[in-house]
PDB file of N, CA and C in Angstrom:
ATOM      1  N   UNK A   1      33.092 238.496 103.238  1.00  0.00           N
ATOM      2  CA  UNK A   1      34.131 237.624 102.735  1.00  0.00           C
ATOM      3  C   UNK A   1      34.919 237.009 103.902  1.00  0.00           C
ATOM      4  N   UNK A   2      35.112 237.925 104.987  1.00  0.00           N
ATOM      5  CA  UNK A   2      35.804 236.799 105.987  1.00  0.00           C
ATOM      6  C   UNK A   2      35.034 236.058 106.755  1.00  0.00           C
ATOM      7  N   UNK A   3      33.194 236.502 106.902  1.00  0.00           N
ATOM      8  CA  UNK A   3      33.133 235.522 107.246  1.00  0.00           C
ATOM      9  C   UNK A   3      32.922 233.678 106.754  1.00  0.00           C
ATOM     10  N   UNK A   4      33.067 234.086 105.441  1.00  0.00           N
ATOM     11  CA  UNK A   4      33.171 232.618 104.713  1.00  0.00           C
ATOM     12  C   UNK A   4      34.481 231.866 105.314  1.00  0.00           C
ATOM     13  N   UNK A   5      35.572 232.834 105.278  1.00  0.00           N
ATOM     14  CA  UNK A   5      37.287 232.274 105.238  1.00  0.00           C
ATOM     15  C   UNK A   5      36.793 231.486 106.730  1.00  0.00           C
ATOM     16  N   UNK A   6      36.262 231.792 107.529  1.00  0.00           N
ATOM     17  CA  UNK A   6      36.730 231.543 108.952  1.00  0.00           C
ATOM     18  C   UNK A   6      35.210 230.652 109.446  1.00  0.00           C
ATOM     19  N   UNK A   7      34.936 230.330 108.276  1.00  0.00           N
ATOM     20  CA  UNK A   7      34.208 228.679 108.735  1.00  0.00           C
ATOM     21  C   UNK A   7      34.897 227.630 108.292  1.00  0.00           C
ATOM     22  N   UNK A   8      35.262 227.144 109.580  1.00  0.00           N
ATOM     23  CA  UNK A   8      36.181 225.464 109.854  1.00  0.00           C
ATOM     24  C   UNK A   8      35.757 224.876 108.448  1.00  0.00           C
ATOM     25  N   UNK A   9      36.746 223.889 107.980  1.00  0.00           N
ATOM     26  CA  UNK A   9      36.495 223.173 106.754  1.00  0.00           C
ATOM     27  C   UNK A   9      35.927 221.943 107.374  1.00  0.00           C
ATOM     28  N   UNK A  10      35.042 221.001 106.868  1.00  0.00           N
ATOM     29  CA  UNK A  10      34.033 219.592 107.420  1.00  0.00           C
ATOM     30  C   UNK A  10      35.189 218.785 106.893  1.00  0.00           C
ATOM     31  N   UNK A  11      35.600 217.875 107.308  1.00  0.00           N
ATOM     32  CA  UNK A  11      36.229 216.512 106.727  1.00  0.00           C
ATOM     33  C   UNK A  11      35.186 215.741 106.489  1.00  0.00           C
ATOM     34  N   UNK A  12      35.607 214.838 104.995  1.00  0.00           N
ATOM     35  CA  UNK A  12      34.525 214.722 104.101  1.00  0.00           C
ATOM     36  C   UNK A  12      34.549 212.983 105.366  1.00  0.00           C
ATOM     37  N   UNK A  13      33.717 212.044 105.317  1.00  0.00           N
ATOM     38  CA  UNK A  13      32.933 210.836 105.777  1.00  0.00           C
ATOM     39  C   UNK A  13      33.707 210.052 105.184  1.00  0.00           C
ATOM     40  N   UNK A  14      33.759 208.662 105.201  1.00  0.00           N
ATOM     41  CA  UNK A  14      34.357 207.646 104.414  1.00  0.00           C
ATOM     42  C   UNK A  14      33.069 206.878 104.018  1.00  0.00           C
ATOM     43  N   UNK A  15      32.986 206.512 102.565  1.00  0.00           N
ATOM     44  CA  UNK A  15      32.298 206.007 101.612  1.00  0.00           C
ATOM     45  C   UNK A  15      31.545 204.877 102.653  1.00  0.00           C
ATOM     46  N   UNK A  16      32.624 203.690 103.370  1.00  0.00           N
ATOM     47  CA  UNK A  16      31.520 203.007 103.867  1.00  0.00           C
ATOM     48  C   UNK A  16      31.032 203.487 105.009  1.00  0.00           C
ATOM     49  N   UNK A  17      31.339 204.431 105.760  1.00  0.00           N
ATOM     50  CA  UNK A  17      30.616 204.661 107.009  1.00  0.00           C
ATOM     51  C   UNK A  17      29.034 205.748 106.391  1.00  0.00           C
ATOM     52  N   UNK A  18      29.564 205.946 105.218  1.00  0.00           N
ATOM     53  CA  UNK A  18      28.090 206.988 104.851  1.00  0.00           C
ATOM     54  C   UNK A  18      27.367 205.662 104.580  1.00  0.00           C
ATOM     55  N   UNK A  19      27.354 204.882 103.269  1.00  0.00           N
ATOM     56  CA  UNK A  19      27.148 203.679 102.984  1.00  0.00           C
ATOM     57  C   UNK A  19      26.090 202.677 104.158  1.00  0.00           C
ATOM     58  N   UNK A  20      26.944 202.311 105.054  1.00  0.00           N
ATOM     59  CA  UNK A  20      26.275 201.918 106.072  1.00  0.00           C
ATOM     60  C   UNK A  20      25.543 202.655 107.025  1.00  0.00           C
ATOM     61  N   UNK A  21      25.616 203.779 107.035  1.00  0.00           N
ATOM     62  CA  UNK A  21      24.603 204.580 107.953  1.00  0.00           C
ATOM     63  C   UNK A  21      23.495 204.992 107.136  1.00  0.00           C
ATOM     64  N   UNK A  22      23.377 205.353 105.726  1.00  0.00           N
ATOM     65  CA  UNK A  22      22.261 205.320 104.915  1.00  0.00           C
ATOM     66  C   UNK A  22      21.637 203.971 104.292  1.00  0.00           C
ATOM     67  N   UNK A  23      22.683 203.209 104.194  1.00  0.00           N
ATOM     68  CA  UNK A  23      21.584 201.580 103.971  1.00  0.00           C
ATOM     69  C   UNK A  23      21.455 200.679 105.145  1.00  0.00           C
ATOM     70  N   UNK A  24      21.798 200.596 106.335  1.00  0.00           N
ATOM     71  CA  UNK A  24      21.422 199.677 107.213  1.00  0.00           C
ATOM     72  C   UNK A  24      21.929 200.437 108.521  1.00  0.00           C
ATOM     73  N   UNK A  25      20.687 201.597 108.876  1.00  0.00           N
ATOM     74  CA  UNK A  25      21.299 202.249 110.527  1.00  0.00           C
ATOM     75  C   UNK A  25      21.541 201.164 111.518  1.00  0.00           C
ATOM     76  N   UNK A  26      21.035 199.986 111.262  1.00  0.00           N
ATOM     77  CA  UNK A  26      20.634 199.781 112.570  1.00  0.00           C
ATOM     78  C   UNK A  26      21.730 198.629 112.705  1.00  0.00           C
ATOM     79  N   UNK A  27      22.305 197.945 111.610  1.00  0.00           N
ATOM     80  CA  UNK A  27      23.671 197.367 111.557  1.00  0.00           C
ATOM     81  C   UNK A  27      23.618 195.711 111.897  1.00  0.00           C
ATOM     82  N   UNK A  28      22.252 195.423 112.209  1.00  0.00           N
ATOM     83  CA  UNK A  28      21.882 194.146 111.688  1.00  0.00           C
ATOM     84  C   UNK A  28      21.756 193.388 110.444  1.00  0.00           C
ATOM     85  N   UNK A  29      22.880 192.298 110.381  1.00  0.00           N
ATOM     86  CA  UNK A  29      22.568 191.554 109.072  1.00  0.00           C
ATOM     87  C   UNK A  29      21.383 190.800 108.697  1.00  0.00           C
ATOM     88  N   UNK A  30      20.570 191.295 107.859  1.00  0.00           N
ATOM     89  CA  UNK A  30      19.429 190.553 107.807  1.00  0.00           C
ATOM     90  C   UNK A  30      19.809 188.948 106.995  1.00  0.00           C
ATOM     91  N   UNK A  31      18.296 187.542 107.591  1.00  0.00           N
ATOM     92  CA  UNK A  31      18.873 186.561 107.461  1.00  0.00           C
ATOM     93  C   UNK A  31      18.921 185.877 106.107  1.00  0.00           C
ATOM     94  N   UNK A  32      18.761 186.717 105.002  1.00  0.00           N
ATOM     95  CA  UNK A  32      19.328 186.219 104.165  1.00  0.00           C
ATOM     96  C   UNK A  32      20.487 186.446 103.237  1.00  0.00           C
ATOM     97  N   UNK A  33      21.278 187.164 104.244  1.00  0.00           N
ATOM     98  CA  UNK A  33      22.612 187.634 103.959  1.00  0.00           C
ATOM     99  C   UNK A  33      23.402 187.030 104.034  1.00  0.00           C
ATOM    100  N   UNK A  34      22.945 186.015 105.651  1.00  0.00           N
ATOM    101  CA  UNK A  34      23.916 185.043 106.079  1.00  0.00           C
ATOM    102  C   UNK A  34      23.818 183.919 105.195  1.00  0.00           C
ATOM    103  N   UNK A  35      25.810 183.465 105.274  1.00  0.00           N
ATOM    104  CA  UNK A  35      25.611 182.334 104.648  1.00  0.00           C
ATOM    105  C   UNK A  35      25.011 180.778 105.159  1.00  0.00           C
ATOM    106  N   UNK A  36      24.625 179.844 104.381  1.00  0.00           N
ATOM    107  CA  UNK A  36      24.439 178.624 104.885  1.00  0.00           C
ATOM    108  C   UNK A  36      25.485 178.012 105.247  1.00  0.00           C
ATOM    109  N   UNK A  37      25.076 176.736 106.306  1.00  0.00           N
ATOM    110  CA  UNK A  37      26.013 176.087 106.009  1.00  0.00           C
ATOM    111  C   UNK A  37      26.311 175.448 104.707  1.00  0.00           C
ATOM    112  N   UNK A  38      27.529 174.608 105.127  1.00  0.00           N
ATOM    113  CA  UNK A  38      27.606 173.484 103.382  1.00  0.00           C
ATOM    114  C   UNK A  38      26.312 172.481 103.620  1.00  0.00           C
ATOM    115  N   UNK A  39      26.863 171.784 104.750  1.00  0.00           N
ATOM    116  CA  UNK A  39      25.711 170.508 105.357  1.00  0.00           C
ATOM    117  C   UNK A  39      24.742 171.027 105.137  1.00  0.00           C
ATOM    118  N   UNK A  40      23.935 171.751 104.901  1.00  0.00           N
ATOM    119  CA  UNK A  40      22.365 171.900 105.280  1.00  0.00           C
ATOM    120  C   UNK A  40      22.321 172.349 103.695  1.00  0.00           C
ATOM    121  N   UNK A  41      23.461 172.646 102.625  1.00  0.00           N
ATOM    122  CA  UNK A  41      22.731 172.620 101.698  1.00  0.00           C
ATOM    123  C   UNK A  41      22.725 171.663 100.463  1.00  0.00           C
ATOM    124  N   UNK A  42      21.255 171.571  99.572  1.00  0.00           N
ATOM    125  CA  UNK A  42      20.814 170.946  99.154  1.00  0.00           C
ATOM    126  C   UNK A  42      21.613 170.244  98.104  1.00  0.00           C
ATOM    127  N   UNK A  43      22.191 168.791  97.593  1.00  0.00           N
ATOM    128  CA  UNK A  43      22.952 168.423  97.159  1.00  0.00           C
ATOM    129  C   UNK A  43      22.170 167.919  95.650  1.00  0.00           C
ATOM    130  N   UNK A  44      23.096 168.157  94.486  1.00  0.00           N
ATOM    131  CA  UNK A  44      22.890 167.541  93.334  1.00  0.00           C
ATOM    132  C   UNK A  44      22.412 165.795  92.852  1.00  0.00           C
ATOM    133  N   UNK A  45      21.567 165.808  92.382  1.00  0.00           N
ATOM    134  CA  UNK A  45      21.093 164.507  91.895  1.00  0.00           C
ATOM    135  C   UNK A  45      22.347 163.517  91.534  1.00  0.00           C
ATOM    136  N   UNK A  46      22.797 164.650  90.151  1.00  0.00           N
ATOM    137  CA  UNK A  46      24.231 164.197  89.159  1.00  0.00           C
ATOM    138  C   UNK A  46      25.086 165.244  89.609  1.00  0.00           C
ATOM    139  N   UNK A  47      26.790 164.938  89.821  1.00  0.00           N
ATOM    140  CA  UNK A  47      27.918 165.923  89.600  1.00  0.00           C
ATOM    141  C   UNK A  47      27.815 166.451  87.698  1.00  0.00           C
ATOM    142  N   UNK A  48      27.792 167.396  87.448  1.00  0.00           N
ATOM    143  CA  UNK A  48      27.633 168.129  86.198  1.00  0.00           C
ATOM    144  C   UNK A  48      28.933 167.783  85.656  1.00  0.00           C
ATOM    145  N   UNK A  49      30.192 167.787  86.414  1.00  0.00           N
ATOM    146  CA  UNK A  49      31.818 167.967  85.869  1.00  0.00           C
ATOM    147  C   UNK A  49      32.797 167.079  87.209  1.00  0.00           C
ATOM    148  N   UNK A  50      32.310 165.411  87.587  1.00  0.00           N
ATOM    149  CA  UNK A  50      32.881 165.169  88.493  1.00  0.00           C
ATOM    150  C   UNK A  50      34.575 165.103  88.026  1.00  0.00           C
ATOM    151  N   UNK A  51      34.819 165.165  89.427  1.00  0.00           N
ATOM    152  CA  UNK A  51      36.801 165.117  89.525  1.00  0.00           C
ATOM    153  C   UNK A  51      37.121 163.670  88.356  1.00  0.00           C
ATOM    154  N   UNK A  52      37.874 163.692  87.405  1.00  0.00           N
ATOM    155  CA  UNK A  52      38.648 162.881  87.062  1.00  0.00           C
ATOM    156  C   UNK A  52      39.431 161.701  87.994  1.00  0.00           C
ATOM    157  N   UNK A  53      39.422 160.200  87.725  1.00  0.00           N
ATOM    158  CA  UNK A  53      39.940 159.214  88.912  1.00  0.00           C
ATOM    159  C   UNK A  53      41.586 159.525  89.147  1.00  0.00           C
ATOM    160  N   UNK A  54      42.061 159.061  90.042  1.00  0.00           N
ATOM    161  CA  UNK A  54      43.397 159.466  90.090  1.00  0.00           C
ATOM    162  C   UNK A  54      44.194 158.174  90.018  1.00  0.00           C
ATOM    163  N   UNK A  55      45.566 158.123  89.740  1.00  0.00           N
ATOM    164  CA  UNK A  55      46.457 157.002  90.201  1.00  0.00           C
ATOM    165  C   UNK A  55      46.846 156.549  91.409  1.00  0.00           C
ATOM    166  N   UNK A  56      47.491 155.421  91.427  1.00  0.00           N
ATOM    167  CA  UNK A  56      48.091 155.284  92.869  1.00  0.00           C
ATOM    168  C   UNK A  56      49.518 156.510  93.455  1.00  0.00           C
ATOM    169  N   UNK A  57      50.121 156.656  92.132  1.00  0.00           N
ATOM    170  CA  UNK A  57      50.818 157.932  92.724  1.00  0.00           C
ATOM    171  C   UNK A  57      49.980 159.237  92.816  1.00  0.00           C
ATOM    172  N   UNK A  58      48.919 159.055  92.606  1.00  0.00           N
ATOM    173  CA  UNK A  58      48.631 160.598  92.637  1.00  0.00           C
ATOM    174  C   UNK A  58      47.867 161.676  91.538  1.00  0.00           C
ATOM    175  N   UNK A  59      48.459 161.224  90.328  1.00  0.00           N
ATOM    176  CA  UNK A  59      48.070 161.503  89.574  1.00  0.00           C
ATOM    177  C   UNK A  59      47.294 161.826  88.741  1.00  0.00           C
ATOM    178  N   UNK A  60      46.385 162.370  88.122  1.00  0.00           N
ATOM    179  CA  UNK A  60      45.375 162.462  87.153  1.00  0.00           C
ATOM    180  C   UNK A  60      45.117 161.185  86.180  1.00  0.00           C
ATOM    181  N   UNK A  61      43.737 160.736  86.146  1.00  0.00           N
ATOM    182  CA  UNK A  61      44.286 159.716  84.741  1.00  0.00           C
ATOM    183  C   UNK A  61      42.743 160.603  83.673  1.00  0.00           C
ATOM    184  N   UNK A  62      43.273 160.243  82.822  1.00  0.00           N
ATOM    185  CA  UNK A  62      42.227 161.164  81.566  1.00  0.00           C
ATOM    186  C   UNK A  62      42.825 160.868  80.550  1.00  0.00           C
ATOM    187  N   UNK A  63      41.699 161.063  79.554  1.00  0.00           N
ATOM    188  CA  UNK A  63      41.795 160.111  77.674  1.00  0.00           C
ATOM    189  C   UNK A  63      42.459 161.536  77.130  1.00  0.00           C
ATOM    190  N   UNK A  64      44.282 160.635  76.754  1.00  0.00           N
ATOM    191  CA  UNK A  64      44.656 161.658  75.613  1.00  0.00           C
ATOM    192  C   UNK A  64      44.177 162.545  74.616  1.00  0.00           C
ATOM    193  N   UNK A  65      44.338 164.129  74.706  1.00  0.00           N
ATOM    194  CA  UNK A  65      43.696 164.770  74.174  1.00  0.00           C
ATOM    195  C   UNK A  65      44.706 164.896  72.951  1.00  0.00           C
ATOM    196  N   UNK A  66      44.537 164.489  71.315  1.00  0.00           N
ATOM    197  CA  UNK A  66      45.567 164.442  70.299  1.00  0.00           C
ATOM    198  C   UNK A  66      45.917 166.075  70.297  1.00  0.00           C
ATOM    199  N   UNK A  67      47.000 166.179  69.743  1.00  0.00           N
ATOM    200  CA  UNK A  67      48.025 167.618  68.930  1.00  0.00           C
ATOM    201  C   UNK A  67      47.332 167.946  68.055  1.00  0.00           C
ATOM    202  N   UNK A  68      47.546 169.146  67.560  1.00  0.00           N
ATOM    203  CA  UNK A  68      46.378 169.809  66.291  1.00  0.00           C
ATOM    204  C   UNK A  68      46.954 169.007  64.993  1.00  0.00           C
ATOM    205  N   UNK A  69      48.508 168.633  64.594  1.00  0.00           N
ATOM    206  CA  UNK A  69      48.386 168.310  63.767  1.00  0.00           C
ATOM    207  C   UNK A  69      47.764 166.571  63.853  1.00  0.00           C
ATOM    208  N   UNK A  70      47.904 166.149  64.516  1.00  0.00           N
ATOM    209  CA  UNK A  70      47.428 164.846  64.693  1.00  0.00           C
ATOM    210  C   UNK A  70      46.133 164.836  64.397  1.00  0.00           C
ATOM    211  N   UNK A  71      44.874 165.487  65.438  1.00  0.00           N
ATOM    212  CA  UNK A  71      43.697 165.924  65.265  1.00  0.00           C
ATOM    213  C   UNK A  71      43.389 165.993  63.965  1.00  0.00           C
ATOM    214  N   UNK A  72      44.482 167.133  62.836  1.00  0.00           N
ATOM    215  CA  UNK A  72      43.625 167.251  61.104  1.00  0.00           C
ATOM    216  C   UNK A  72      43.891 165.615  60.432  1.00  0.00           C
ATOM    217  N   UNK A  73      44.804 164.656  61.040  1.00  0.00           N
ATOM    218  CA  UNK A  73      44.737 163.793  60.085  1.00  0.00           C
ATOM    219  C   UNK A  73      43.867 162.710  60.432  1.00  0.00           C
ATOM    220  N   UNK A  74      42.637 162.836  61.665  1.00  0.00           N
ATOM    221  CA  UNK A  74      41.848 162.427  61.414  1.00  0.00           C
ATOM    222  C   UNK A  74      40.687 162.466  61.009  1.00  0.00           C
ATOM    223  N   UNK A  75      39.711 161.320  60.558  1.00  0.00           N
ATOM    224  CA  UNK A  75      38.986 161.740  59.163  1.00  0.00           C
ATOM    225  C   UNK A  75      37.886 162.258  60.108  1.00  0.00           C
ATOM    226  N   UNK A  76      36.819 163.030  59.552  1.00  0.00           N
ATOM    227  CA  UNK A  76      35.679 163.942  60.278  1.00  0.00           C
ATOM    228  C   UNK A  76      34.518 164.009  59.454  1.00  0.00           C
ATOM    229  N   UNK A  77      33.672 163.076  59.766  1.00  0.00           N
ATOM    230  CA  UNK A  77      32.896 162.317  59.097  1.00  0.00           C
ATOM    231  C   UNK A  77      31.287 163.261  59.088  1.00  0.00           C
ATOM    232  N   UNK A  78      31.542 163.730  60.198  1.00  0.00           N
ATOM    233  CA  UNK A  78      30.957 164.490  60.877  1.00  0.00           C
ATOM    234  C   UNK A  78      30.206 166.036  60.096  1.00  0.00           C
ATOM    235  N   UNK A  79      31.174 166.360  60.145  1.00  0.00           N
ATOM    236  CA  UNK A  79      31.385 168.191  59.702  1.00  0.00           C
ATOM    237  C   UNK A  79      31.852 168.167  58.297  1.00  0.00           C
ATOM    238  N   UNK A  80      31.484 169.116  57.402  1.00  0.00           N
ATOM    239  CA  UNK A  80      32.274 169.372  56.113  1.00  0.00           C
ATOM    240  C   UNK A  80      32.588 170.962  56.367  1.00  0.00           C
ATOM    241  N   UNK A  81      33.885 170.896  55.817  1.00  0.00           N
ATOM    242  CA  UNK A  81      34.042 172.472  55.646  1.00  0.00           C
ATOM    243  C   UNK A  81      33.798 173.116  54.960  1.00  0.00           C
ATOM    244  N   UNK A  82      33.293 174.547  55.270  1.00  0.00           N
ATOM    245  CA  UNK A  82      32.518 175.148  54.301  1.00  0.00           C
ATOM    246  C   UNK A  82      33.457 176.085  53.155  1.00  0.00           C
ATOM    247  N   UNK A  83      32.996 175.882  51.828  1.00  0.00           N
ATOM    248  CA  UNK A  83      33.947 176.783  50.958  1.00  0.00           C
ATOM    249  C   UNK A  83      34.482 178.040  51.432  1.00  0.00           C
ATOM    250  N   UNK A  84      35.831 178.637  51.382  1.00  0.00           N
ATOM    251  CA  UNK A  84      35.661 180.434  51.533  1.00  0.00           C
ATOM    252  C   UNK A  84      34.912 181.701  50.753  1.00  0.00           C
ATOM    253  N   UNK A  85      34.720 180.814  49.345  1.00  0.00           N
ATOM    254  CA  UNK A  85      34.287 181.885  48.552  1.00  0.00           C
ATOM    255  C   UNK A  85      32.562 182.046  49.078  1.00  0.00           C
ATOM    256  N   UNK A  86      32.045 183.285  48.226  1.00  0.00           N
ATOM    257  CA  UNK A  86      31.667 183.445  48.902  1.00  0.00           C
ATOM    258  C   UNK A  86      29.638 182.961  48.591  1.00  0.00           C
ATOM    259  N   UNK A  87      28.673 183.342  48.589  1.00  0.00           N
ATOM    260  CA  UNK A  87      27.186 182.428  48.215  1.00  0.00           C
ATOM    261  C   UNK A  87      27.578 181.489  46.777  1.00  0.00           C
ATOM    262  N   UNK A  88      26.818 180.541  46.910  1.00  0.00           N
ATOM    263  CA  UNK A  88      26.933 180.161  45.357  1.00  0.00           C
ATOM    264  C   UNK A  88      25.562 180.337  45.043  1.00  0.00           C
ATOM    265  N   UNK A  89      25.541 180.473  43.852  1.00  0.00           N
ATOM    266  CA  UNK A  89      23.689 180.806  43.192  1.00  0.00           C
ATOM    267  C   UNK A  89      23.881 179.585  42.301  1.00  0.00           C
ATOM    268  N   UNK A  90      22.124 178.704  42.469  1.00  0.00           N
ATOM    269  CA  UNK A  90      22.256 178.126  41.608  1.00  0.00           C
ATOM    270  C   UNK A  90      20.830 178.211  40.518  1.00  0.00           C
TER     271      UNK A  90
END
Protein backbone atom coordinates (compact mmCIF):
# COMPACT_ATOMS: atom_id res chain seq x y z
CA UNK A 1 0.00 0.00 0.00
CA UNK A 2 2.70 2.58 0.35
CA UNK A 3 4.17 1.67 -2.36
CA UNK A 4 1.20 2.84 -4.52
CA UNK A 5 0.91 6.27 -2.18
CA UNK A 6 4.47 7.23 -3.18
CA UNK A 7 4.21 7.03 -6.99
CA UNK A 8 4.37 10.76 -8.24
CA UNK A 9 0.90 11.62 -9.73
CA UNK A 10 1.35 12.13 -14.08
CA UNK A 11 -0.26 15.49 -15.04
CA UNK A 12 -2.81 14.64 -17.44
CA UNK A 13 -1.59 16.25 -21.49
CA UNK A 14 -3.73 18.92 -23.01
CA UNK A 15 -6.37 17.68 -25.52
CA UNK A 16 -4.58 19.49 -28.38
CA UNK A 17 -1.08 18.59 -27.76
CA UNK A 18 -2.30 14.73 -27.52
CA UNK A 19 -4.53 15.58 -30.62
CA UNK A 20 -1.70 16.78 -32.61
CA UNK A 21 0.90 14.37 -31.67
CA UNK A 22 -1.49 11.39 -32.51
CA UNK A 23 -2.95 12.94 -35.81
CA UNK A 24 -0.12 14.79 -37.45
CA UNK A 25 3.56 13.96 -35.63
CA UNK A 26 5.22 15.48 -38.00
CA UNK A 27 3.27 18.98 -37.91
CA UNK A 28 3.15 19.64 -41.53
CA UNK A 29 0.03 21.08 -43.03
CA UNK A 30 -0.81 19.02 -45.77
CA UNK A 31 -1.75 20.96 -49.20
CA UNK A 32 -5.08 20.68 -49.09
CA UNK A 33 -5.62 22.23 -45.91
CA UNK A 34 -4.26 25.33 -47.12
CA UNK A 35 -6.43 27.90 -48.10
CA UNK A 36 -6.65 29.34 -51.71
CA UNK A 37 -6.29 32.36 -52.70
CA UNK A 38 -9.58 34.49 -53.63
CA UNK A 39 -7.86 35.38 -57.17
CA UNK A 40 -7.09 32.00 -58.23
CA UNK A 41 -10.49 30.94 -57.35
CA UNK A 42 -12.91 29.88 -59.81
CA UNK A 43 -15.67 32.53 -60.34
CA UNK A 44 -19.51 32.06 -60.97
CA UNK A 45 -21.12 32.21 -64.42
CA UNK A 46 -24.39 34.07 -62.60
CA UNK A 47 -24.32 35.89 -58.93
CA UNK A 48 -27.17 33.47 -57.33
CA UNK A 49 -28.26 36.63 -54.79
CA UNK A 50 -26.41 39.79 -56.33
CA UNK A 51 -26.12 43.03 -53.90
CA UNK A 52 -29.23 45.16 -54.39
CA UNK A 53 -28.32 48.84 -56.44
CA UNK A 54 -27.76 51.57 -54.08
CA UNK A 55 -28.63 55.41 -54.03
CA UNK A 56 -26.65 58.35 -54.38
CA UNK A 57 -26.81 58.74 -50.60
CA UNK A 58 -26.03 55.45 -49.93
CA UNK A 59 -28.73 53.71 -49.52
CA UNK A 60 -30.42 50.49 -50.44
CA UNK A 61 -33.05 50.75 -53.19
CA UNK A 62 -35.50 47.52 -53.31
CA UNK A 63 -39.37 46.86 -54.30
CA UNK A 64 -41.60 47.55 -51.24
CA UNK A 65 -42.27 44.56 -49.42
CA UNK A 66 -46.42 45.19 -48.39
CA UNK A 67 -47.62 44.75 -44.34
CA UNK A 68 -49.49 41.52 -43.64
CA UNK A 69 -52.56 43.31 -43.46
CA UNK A 70 -52.10 44.94 -46.76
CA UNK A 71 -50.69 41.62 -48.32
CA UNK A 72 -54.47 39.71 -47.24
CA UNK A 73 -56.27 42.41 -49.18
CA UNK A 74 -54.71 41.41 -52.10
CA UNK A 75 -56.49 39.11 -54.40
CA UNK A 76 -54.43 35.57 -54.83
CA UNK A 77 -55.36 34.18 -57.83
CA UNK A 78 -52.91 31.84 -57.43
CA UNK A 79 -53.47 29.60 -54.27
CA UNK A 80 -56.89 28.64 -52.71
CA UNK A 81 -57.11 27.96 -49.19
CA UNK A 82 -57.66 24.84 -48.06
CA UNK A 83 -60.86 24.08 -45.81
CA UNK A 84 -59.97 23.27 -41.92
CA UNK A 85 -62.35 20.61 -41.60
CA UNK A 86 -61.26 17.77 -42.07
CA UNK A 87 -61.31 14.86 -45.69
CA UNK A 88 -64.43 15.34 -47.54
CA UNK A 89 -65.83 11.97 -49.05
CA UNK A 90 -67.58 12.14 -51.99
Amino acid sequence: MTQIAAVPEEEPGSVTAIATRLGRPSGVTPQWLILTDKDLLPQPDKVAFPKPPKAPDGSLLYDRVPNKPEAEKIPSTTCRRRSRGGPTTR
